[in-house]
Protein backbone atom coordinates (compact mmCIF):
# COMPACT_ATOMS: atom_id res chain seq x y z
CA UNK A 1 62.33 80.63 119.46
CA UNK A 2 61.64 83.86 117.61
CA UNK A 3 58.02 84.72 118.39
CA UNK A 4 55.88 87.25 115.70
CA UNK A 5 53.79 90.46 117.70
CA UNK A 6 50.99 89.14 114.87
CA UNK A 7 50.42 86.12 116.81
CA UNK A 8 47.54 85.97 119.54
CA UNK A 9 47.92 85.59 122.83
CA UNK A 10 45.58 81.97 122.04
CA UNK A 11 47.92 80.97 119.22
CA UNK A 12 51.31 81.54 121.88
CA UNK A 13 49.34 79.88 124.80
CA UNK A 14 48.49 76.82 122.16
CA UNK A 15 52.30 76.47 121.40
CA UNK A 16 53.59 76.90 124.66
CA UNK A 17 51.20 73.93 126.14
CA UNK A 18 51.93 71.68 122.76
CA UNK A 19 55.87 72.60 123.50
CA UNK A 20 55.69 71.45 127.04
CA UNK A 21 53.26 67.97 126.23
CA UNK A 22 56.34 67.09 124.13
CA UNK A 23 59.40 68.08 126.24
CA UNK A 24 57.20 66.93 129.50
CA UNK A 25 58.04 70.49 131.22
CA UNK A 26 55.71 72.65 132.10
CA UNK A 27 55.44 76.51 133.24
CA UNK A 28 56.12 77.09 136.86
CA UNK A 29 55.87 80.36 139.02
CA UNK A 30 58.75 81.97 139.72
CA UNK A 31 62.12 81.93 138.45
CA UNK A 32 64.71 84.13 137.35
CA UNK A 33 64.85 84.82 133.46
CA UNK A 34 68.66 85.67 132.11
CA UNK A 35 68.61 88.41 129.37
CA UNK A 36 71.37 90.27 126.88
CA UNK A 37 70.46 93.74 126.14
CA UNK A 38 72.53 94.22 122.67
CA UNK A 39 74.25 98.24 123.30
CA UNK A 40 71.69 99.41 125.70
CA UNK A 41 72.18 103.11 126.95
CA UNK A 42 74.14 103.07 130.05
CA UNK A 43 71.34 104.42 131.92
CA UNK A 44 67.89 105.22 130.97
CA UNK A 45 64.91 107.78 131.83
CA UNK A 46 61.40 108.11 130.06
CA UNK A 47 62.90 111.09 127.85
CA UNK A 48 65.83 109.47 126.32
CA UNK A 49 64.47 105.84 125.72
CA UNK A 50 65.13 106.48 121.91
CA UNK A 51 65.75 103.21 120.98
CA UNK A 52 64.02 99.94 121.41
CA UNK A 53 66.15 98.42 123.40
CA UNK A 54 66.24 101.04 126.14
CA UNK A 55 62.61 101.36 125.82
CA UNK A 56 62.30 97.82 127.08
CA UNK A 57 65.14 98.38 129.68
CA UNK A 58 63.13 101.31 131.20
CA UNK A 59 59.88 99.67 131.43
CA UNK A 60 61.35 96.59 133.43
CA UNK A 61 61.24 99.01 136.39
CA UNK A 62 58.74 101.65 134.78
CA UNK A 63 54.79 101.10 133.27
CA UNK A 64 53.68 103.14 130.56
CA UNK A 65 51.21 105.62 132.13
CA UNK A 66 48.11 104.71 130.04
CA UNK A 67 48.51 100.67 131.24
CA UNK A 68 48.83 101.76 135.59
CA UNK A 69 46.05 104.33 135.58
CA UNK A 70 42.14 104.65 135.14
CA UNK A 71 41.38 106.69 132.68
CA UNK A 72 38.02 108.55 132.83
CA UNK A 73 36.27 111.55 130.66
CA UNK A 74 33.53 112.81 132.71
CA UNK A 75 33.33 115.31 129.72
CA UNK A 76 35.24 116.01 126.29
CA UNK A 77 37.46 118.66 127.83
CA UNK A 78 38.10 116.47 131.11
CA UNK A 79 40.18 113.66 131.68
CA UNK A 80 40.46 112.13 135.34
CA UNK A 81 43.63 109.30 136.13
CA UNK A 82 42.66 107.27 138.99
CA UNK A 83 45.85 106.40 140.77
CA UNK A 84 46.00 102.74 141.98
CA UNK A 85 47.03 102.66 146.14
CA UNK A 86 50.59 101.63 144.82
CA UNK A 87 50.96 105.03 142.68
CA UNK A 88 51.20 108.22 144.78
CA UNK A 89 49.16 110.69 142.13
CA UNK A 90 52.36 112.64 142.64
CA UNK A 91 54.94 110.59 140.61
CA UNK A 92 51.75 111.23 137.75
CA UNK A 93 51.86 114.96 138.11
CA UNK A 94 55.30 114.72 137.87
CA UNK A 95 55.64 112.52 134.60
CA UNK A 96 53.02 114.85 133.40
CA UNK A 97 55.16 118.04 134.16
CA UNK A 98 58.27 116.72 132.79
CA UNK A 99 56.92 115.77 129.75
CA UNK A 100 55.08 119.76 129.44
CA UNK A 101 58.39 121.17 130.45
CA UNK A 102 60.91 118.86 128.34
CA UNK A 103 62.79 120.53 124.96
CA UNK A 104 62.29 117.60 122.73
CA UNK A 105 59.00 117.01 120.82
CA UNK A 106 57.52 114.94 123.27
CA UNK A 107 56.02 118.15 124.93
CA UNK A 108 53.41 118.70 121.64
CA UNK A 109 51.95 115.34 123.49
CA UNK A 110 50.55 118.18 126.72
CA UNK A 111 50.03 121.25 123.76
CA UNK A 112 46.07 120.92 124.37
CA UNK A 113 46.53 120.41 128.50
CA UNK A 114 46.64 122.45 131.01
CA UNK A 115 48.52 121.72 134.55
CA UNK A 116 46.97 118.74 136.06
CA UNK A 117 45.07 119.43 139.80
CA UNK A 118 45.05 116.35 142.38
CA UNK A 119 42.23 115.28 144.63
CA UNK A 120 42.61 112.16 146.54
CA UNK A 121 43.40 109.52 144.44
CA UNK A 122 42.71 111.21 140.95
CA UNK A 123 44.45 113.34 138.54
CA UNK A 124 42.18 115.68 136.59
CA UNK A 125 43.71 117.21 133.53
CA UNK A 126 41.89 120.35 131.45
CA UNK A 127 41.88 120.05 128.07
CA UNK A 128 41.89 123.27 125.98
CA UNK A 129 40.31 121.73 123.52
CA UNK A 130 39.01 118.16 122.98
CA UNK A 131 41.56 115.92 122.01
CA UNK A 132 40.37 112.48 120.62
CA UNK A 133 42.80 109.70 121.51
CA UNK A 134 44.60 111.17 124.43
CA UNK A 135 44.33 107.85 126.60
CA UNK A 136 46.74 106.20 123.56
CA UNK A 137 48.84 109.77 123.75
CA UNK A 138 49.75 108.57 127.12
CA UNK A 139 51.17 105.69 126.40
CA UNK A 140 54.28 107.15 124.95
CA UNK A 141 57.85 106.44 126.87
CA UNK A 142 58.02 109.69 128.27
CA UNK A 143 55.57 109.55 130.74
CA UNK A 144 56.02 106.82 132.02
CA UNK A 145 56.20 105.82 135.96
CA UNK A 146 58.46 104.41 138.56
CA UNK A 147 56.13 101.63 139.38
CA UNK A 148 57.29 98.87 137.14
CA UNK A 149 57.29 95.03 137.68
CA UNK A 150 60.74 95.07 138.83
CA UNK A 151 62.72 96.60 141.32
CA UNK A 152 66.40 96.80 141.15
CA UNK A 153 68.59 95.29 143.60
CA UNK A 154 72.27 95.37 142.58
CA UNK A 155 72.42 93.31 139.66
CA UNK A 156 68.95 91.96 139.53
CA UNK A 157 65.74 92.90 139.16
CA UNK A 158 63.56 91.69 141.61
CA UNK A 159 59.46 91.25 141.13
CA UNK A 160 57.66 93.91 142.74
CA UNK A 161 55.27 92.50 144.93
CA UNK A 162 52.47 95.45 144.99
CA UNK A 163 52.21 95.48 141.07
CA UNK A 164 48.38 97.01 140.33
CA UNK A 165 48.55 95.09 137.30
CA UNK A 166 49.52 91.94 139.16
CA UNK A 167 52.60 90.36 140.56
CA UNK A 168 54.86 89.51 137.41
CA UNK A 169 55.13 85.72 137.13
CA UNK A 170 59.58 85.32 137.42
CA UNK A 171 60.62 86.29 140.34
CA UNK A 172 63.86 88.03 138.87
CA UNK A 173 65.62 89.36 135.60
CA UNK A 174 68.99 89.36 135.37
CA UNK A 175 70.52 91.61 132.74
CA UNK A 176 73.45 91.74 130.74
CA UNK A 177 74.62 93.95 128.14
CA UNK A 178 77.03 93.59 125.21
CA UNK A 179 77.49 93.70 121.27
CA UNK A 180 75.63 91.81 118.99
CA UNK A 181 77.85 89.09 118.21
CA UNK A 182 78.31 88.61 122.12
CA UNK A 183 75.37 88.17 123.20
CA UNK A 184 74.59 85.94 120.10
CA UNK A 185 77.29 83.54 121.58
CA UNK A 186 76.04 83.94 124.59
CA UNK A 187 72.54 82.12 123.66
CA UNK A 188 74.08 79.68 121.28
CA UNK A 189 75.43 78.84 124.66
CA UNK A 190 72.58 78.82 126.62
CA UNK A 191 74.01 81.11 129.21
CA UNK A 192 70.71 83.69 128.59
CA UNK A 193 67.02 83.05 128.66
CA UNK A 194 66.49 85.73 125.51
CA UNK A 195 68.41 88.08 123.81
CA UNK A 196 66.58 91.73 123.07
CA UNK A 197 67.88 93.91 120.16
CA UNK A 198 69.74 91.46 117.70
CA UNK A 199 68.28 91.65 114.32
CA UNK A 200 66.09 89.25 113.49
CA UNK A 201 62.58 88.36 111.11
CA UNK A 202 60.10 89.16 113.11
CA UNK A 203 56.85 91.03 111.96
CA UNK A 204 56.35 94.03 114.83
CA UNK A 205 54.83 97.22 115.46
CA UNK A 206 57.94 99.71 114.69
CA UNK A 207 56.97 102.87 116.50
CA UNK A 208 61.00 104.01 116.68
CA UNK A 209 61.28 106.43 113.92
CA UNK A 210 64.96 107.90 112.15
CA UNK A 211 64.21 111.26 110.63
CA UNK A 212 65.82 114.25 109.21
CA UNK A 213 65.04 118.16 110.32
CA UNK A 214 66.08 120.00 107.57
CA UNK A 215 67.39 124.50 107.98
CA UNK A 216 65.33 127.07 106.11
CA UNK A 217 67.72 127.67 103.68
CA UNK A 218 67.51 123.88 102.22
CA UNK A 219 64.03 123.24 101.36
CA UNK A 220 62.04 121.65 98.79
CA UNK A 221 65.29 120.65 96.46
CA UNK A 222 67.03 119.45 99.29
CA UNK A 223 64.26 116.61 100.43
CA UNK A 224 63.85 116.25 96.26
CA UNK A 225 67.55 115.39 96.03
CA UNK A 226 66.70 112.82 99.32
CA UNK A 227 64.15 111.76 98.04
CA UNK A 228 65.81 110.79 94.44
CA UNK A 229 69.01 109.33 95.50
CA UNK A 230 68.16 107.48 98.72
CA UNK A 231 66.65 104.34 98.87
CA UNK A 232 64.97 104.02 101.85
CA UNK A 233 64.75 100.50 101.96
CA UNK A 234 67.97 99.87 101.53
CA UNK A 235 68.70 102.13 104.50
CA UNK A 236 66.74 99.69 106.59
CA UNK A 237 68.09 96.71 104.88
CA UNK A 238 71.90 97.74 105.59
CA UNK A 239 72.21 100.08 108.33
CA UNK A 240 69.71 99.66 110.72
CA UNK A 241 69.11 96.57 112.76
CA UNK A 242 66.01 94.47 111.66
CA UNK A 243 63.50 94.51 112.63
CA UNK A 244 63.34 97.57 110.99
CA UNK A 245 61.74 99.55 107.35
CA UNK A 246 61.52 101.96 105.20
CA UNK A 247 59.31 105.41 106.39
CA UNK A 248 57.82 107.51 103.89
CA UNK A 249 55.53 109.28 105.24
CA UNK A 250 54.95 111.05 108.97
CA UNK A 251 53.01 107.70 109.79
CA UNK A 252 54.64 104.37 110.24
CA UNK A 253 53.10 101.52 108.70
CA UNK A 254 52.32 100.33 112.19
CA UNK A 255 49.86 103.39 112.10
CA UNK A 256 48.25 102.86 108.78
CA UNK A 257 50.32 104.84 106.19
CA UNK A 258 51.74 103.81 102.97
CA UNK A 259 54.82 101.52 102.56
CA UNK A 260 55.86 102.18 99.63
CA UNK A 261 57.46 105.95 97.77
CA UNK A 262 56.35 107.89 95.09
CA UNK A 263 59.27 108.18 92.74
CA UNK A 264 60.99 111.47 92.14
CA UNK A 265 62.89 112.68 89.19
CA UNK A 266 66.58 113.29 90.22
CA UNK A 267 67.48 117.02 90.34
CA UNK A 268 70.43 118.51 87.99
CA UNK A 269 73.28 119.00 90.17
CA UNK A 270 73.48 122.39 91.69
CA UNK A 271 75.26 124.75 89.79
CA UNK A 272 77.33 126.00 92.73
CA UNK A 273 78.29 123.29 95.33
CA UNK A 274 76.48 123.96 98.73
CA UNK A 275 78.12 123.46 102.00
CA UNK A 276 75.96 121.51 104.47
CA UNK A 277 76.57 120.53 107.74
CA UNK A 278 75.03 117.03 109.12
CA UNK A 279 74.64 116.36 112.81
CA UNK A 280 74.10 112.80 114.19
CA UNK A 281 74.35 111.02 117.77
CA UNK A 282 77.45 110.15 118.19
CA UNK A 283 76.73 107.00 120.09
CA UNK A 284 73.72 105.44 117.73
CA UNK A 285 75.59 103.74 115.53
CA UNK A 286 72.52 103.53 112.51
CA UNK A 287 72.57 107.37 112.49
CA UNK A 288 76.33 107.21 111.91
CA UNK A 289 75.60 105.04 109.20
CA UNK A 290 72.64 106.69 107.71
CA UNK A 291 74.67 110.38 107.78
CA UNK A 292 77.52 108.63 105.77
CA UNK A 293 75.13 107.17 103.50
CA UNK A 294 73.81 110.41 102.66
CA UNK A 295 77.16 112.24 102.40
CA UNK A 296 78.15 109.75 99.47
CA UNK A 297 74.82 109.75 97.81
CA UNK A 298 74.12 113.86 98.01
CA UNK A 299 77.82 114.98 96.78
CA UNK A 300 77.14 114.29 92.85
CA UNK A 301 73.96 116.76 93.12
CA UNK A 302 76.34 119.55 94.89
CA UNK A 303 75.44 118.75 98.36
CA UNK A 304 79.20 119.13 100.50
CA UNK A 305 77.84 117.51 103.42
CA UNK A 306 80.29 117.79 106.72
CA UNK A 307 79.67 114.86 109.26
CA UNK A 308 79.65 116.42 112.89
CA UNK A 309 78.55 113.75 115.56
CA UNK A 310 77.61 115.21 118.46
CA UNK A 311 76.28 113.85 122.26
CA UNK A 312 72.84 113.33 122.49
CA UNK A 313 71.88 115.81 124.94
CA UNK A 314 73.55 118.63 122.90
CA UNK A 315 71.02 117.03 120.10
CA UNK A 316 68.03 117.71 122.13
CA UNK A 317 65.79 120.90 121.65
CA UNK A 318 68.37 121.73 119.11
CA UNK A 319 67.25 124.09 115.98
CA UNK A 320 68.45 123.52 112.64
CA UNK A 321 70.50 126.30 111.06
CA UNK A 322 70.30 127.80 107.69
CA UNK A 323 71.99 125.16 106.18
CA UNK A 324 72.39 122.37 108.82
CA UNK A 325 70.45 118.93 108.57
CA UNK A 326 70.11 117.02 112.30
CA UNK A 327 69.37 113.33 111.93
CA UNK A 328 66.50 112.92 114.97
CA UNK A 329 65.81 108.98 116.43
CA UNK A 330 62.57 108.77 118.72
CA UNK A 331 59.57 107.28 119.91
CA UNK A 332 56.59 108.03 118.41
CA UNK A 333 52.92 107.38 120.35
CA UNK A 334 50.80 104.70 119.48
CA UNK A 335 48.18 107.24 118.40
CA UNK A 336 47.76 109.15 115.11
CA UNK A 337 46.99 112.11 116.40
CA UNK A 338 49.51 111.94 119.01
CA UNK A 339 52.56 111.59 116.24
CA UNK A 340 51.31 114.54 114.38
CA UNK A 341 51.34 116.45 117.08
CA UNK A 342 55.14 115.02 117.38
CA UNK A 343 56.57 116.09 114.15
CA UNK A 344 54.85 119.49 114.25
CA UNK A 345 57.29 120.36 117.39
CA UNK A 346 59.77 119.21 115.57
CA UNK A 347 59.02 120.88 112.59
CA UNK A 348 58.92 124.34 114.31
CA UNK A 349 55.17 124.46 113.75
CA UNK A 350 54.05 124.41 117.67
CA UNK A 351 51.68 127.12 116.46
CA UNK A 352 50.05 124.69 114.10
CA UNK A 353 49.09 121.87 116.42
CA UNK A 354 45.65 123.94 118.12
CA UNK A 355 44.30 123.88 114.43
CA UNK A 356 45.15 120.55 113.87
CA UNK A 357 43.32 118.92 116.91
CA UNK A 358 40.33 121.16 115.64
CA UNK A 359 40.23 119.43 112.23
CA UNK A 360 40.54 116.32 113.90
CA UNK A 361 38.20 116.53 116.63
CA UNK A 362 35.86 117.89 114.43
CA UNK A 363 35.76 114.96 112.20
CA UNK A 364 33.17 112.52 111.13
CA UNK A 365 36.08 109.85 111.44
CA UNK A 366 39.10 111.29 113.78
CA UNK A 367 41.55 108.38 112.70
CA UNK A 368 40.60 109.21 108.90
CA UNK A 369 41.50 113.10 109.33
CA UNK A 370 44.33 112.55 110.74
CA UNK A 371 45.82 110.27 108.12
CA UNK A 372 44.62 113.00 105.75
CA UNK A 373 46.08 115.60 107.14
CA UNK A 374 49.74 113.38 107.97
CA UNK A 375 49.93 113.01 104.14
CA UNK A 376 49.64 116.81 104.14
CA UNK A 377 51.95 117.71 106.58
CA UNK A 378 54.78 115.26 104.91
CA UNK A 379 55.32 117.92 101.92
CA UNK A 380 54.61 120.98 103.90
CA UNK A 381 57.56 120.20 107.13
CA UNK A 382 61.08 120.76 107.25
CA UNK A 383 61.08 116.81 107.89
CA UNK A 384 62.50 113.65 105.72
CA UNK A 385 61.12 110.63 107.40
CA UNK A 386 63.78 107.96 106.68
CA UNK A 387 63.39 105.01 108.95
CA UNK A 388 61.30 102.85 111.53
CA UNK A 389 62.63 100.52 113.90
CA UNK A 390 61.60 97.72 115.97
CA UNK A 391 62.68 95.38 118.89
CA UNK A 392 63.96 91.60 117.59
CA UNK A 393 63.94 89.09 120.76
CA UNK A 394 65.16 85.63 120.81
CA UNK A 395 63.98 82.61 123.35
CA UNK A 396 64.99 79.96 123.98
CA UNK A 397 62.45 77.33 124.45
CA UNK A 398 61.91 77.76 128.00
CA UNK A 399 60.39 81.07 127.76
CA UNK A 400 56.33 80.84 128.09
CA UNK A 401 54.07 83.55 127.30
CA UNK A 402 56.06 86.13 125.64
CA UNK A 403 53.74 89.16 123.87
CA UNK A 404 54.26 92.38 123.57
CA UNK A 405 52.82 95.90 124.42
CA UNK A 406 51.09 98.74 122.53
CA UNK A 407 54.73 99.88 121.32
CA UNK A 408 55.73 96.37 120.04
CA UNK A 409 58.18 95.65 123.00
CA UNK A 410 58.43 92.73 125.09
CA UNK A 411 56.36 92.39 128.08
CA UNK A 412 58.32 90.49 130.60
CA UNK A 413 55.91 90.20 133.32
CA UNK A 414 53.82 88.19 131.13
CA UNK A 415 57.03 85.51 130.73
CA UNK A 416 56.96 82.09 132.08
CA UNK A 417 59.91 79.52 132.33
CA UNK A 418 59.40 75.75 132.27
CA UNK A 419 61.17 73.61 134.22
């Protein structure tokens, strides 16, 4: 059963209870729910859950940061966490410290904070400036916390008992991991509950974002040339796994921008070929795609464009050279604001991101401004947003109550199996 994030949580609850009236099952506690992971990372932590599939692997036995805590403004410059008994404040201070002290982008998320001081059971974080929306800012992967639903043990993953969101209803996952047309023969067979990161149809909130960080010595005729002889679309359609789409813009549809491109005129070709270098993940297999996609399409316009895959973590804080392109993959925030804030660190315009906030905080209508000023910021960065991506999950009919969270992924501990 392929289930839509548009749906309500009424509408599922409706067709779960009709489901069971006609098969005579119904939802009981407990339970262990079988699920195939399709090429998760081998291991996971908040600041490399790039894809949607590891995202949801991570938060089996991690909660996003904004969903565990109390979040409090006593005034616009203050904002106070209260830690649940199960969270030591510590593990918050340190989420919030890795994420300040990290070399990817996801440190413009802390630009406005200062270092966090603990008293009792509260976190109290300084604000250099108001910053409208920073409870959604924290709901980004990277800060997330070891207190998730599940526990590992071996194998499984076990429910965690002293959940302060409540005990999850299964009292296990079991996990398994292979390639796409694997684990779709493993559910034909019924040997797995649901199958996470197959493509499918579904309608979600794509947060995942593909994007290019162009070197100084490229420019304006360089995105133009992009911009001209890429389809976007047809990225999505053939090289990325649904469900995924086309970005235009620094916002994602799921964040209100537009969905569809302006059309450019395509440039002559240069009159002397230039040599560009491309670097790309060597393990995501879309950005492997996408770079020889580009490679084909840029070489009648003069572009010489060397392929140079490269491990992730030599990806990571790196700059782009004078004539070097680096295809990026992340998680953005669930927050306007917040993704701005993103692309400006990795745009190289750290400095710009006080001034931003301003113009935003100052606004009549925050959300507005910052739409305004993301339309902005799309000609003026050293950034080609290409594509958004999203998590497709199949169940079988004995899977209850499936939804999904702020970032469009699966919440597990809401699942239910009939009997």
């Amino acid at each position: 059963m392929k289930l839509s994030a548009g749906r309500g949580r009424q509408g599922l609850l409706l067709a779960c209870l009709a489901l069971s009236a006609f098969a005579g099952n119904r939802a009981r506690p407990g339970g262990t729910l079988q699920v195939a992971l399709v090429s998760p990372a081998a291991a996971v932590d908040p600041l490399t859950a790039d894809a949607p599939v590891d995202a949801l692997r991570l938060l089996l036995t991690h909660q996003l940061l904004c969903r565990v805590v109390d979040i409090s403004h006593p005034n616009a410059t203050t904002v106070r966490l209260t830690t649940p008994p199960s969270l030591d404040p510590k593990l918050v201070t340190e989420a919030l410290a890795r994420v300040s002290s990290t070399n990817t982008p996801f440190r413009a998320l802390l630009a406005t904070a200062n270092a966090p001081t603990v008293k009792d059971r509260v976190v109290e974080v300084q604000l250099k400036q108001g910053t409208p929306d920073f409870d959604r800012i924290l709901c980004h992967p990277a800060f997330a916390v070891p207190l998730g639903n599940f526990k590992a043990k071996g194998t499984r993953l076990e429910a965690f008992e002293d959940q302060p969101t409540g005990r999850p209803h299964l009292d296990a996952v079991v996990l398994q991991t292979s390639d796409a047309r694997t684990v779709e023969r493993w559910f034909a067979q019924r040997r797995v509950h649901l199958v996470a990161g197959a493509a499918t149809t579904e309608d979600v909130t794509q947060l995942f974002v593909t994007a290019i960080v162009a070197g100084p010595g490229l420019g304006p005729p360089l995105k133009t040339a992009i911009d001209s002889s890429v389809d976007r679309a047809d990225l999505a359609r053939f090289f990325v796994t649904a469900p995924s789409g086309p970005l235009h813009s620094l916002l994602p549809p799921s964040l209100g921008s537009i969905t569809t491109a302006t059309a450019a005129t395509k440039p002559a070709p240069l009159a002397v070929a230039r040599e560009v270098t491309l670097f790309f993940d060597e393990e995501a297999l879309h950005e492997r795609n996408i770079a020889q996609r580009l490679q084909v399409k840029l070489q009648p316009l003069g572009y010489r464009i060397a392929l140079k895959p490269l491990p992730r973590a030599q990806l990571r804080g790196r700059a782009a050279g004078e004539n070097e392109l680096i295809i990026q993959s992340f998680a953005l925030p669930p927050s306007t604001l917040g993704t701005l804030l993103v692309w400006l660190e990795l745009g190289g315009q750290r400095a710009r991101i006080p001034a931003v906030v301003q113009q935003v905080a100052a606004a009549a209508d925050p959300e507005a401004k910052a739409r305004e000023l993301a339309t902005q910021l799309t000609s003026e960065l050293s950034i080609i947003p290409l594509v958004t991506r999203g998590l497709g999950v199949t169940a079988t009919k004995d899977v209850q109550h499936l939804t999904r969270d702020v970032l469009g992924l699966p919440r597990l501990d809401d699942v239910s199996l009939v009997e």
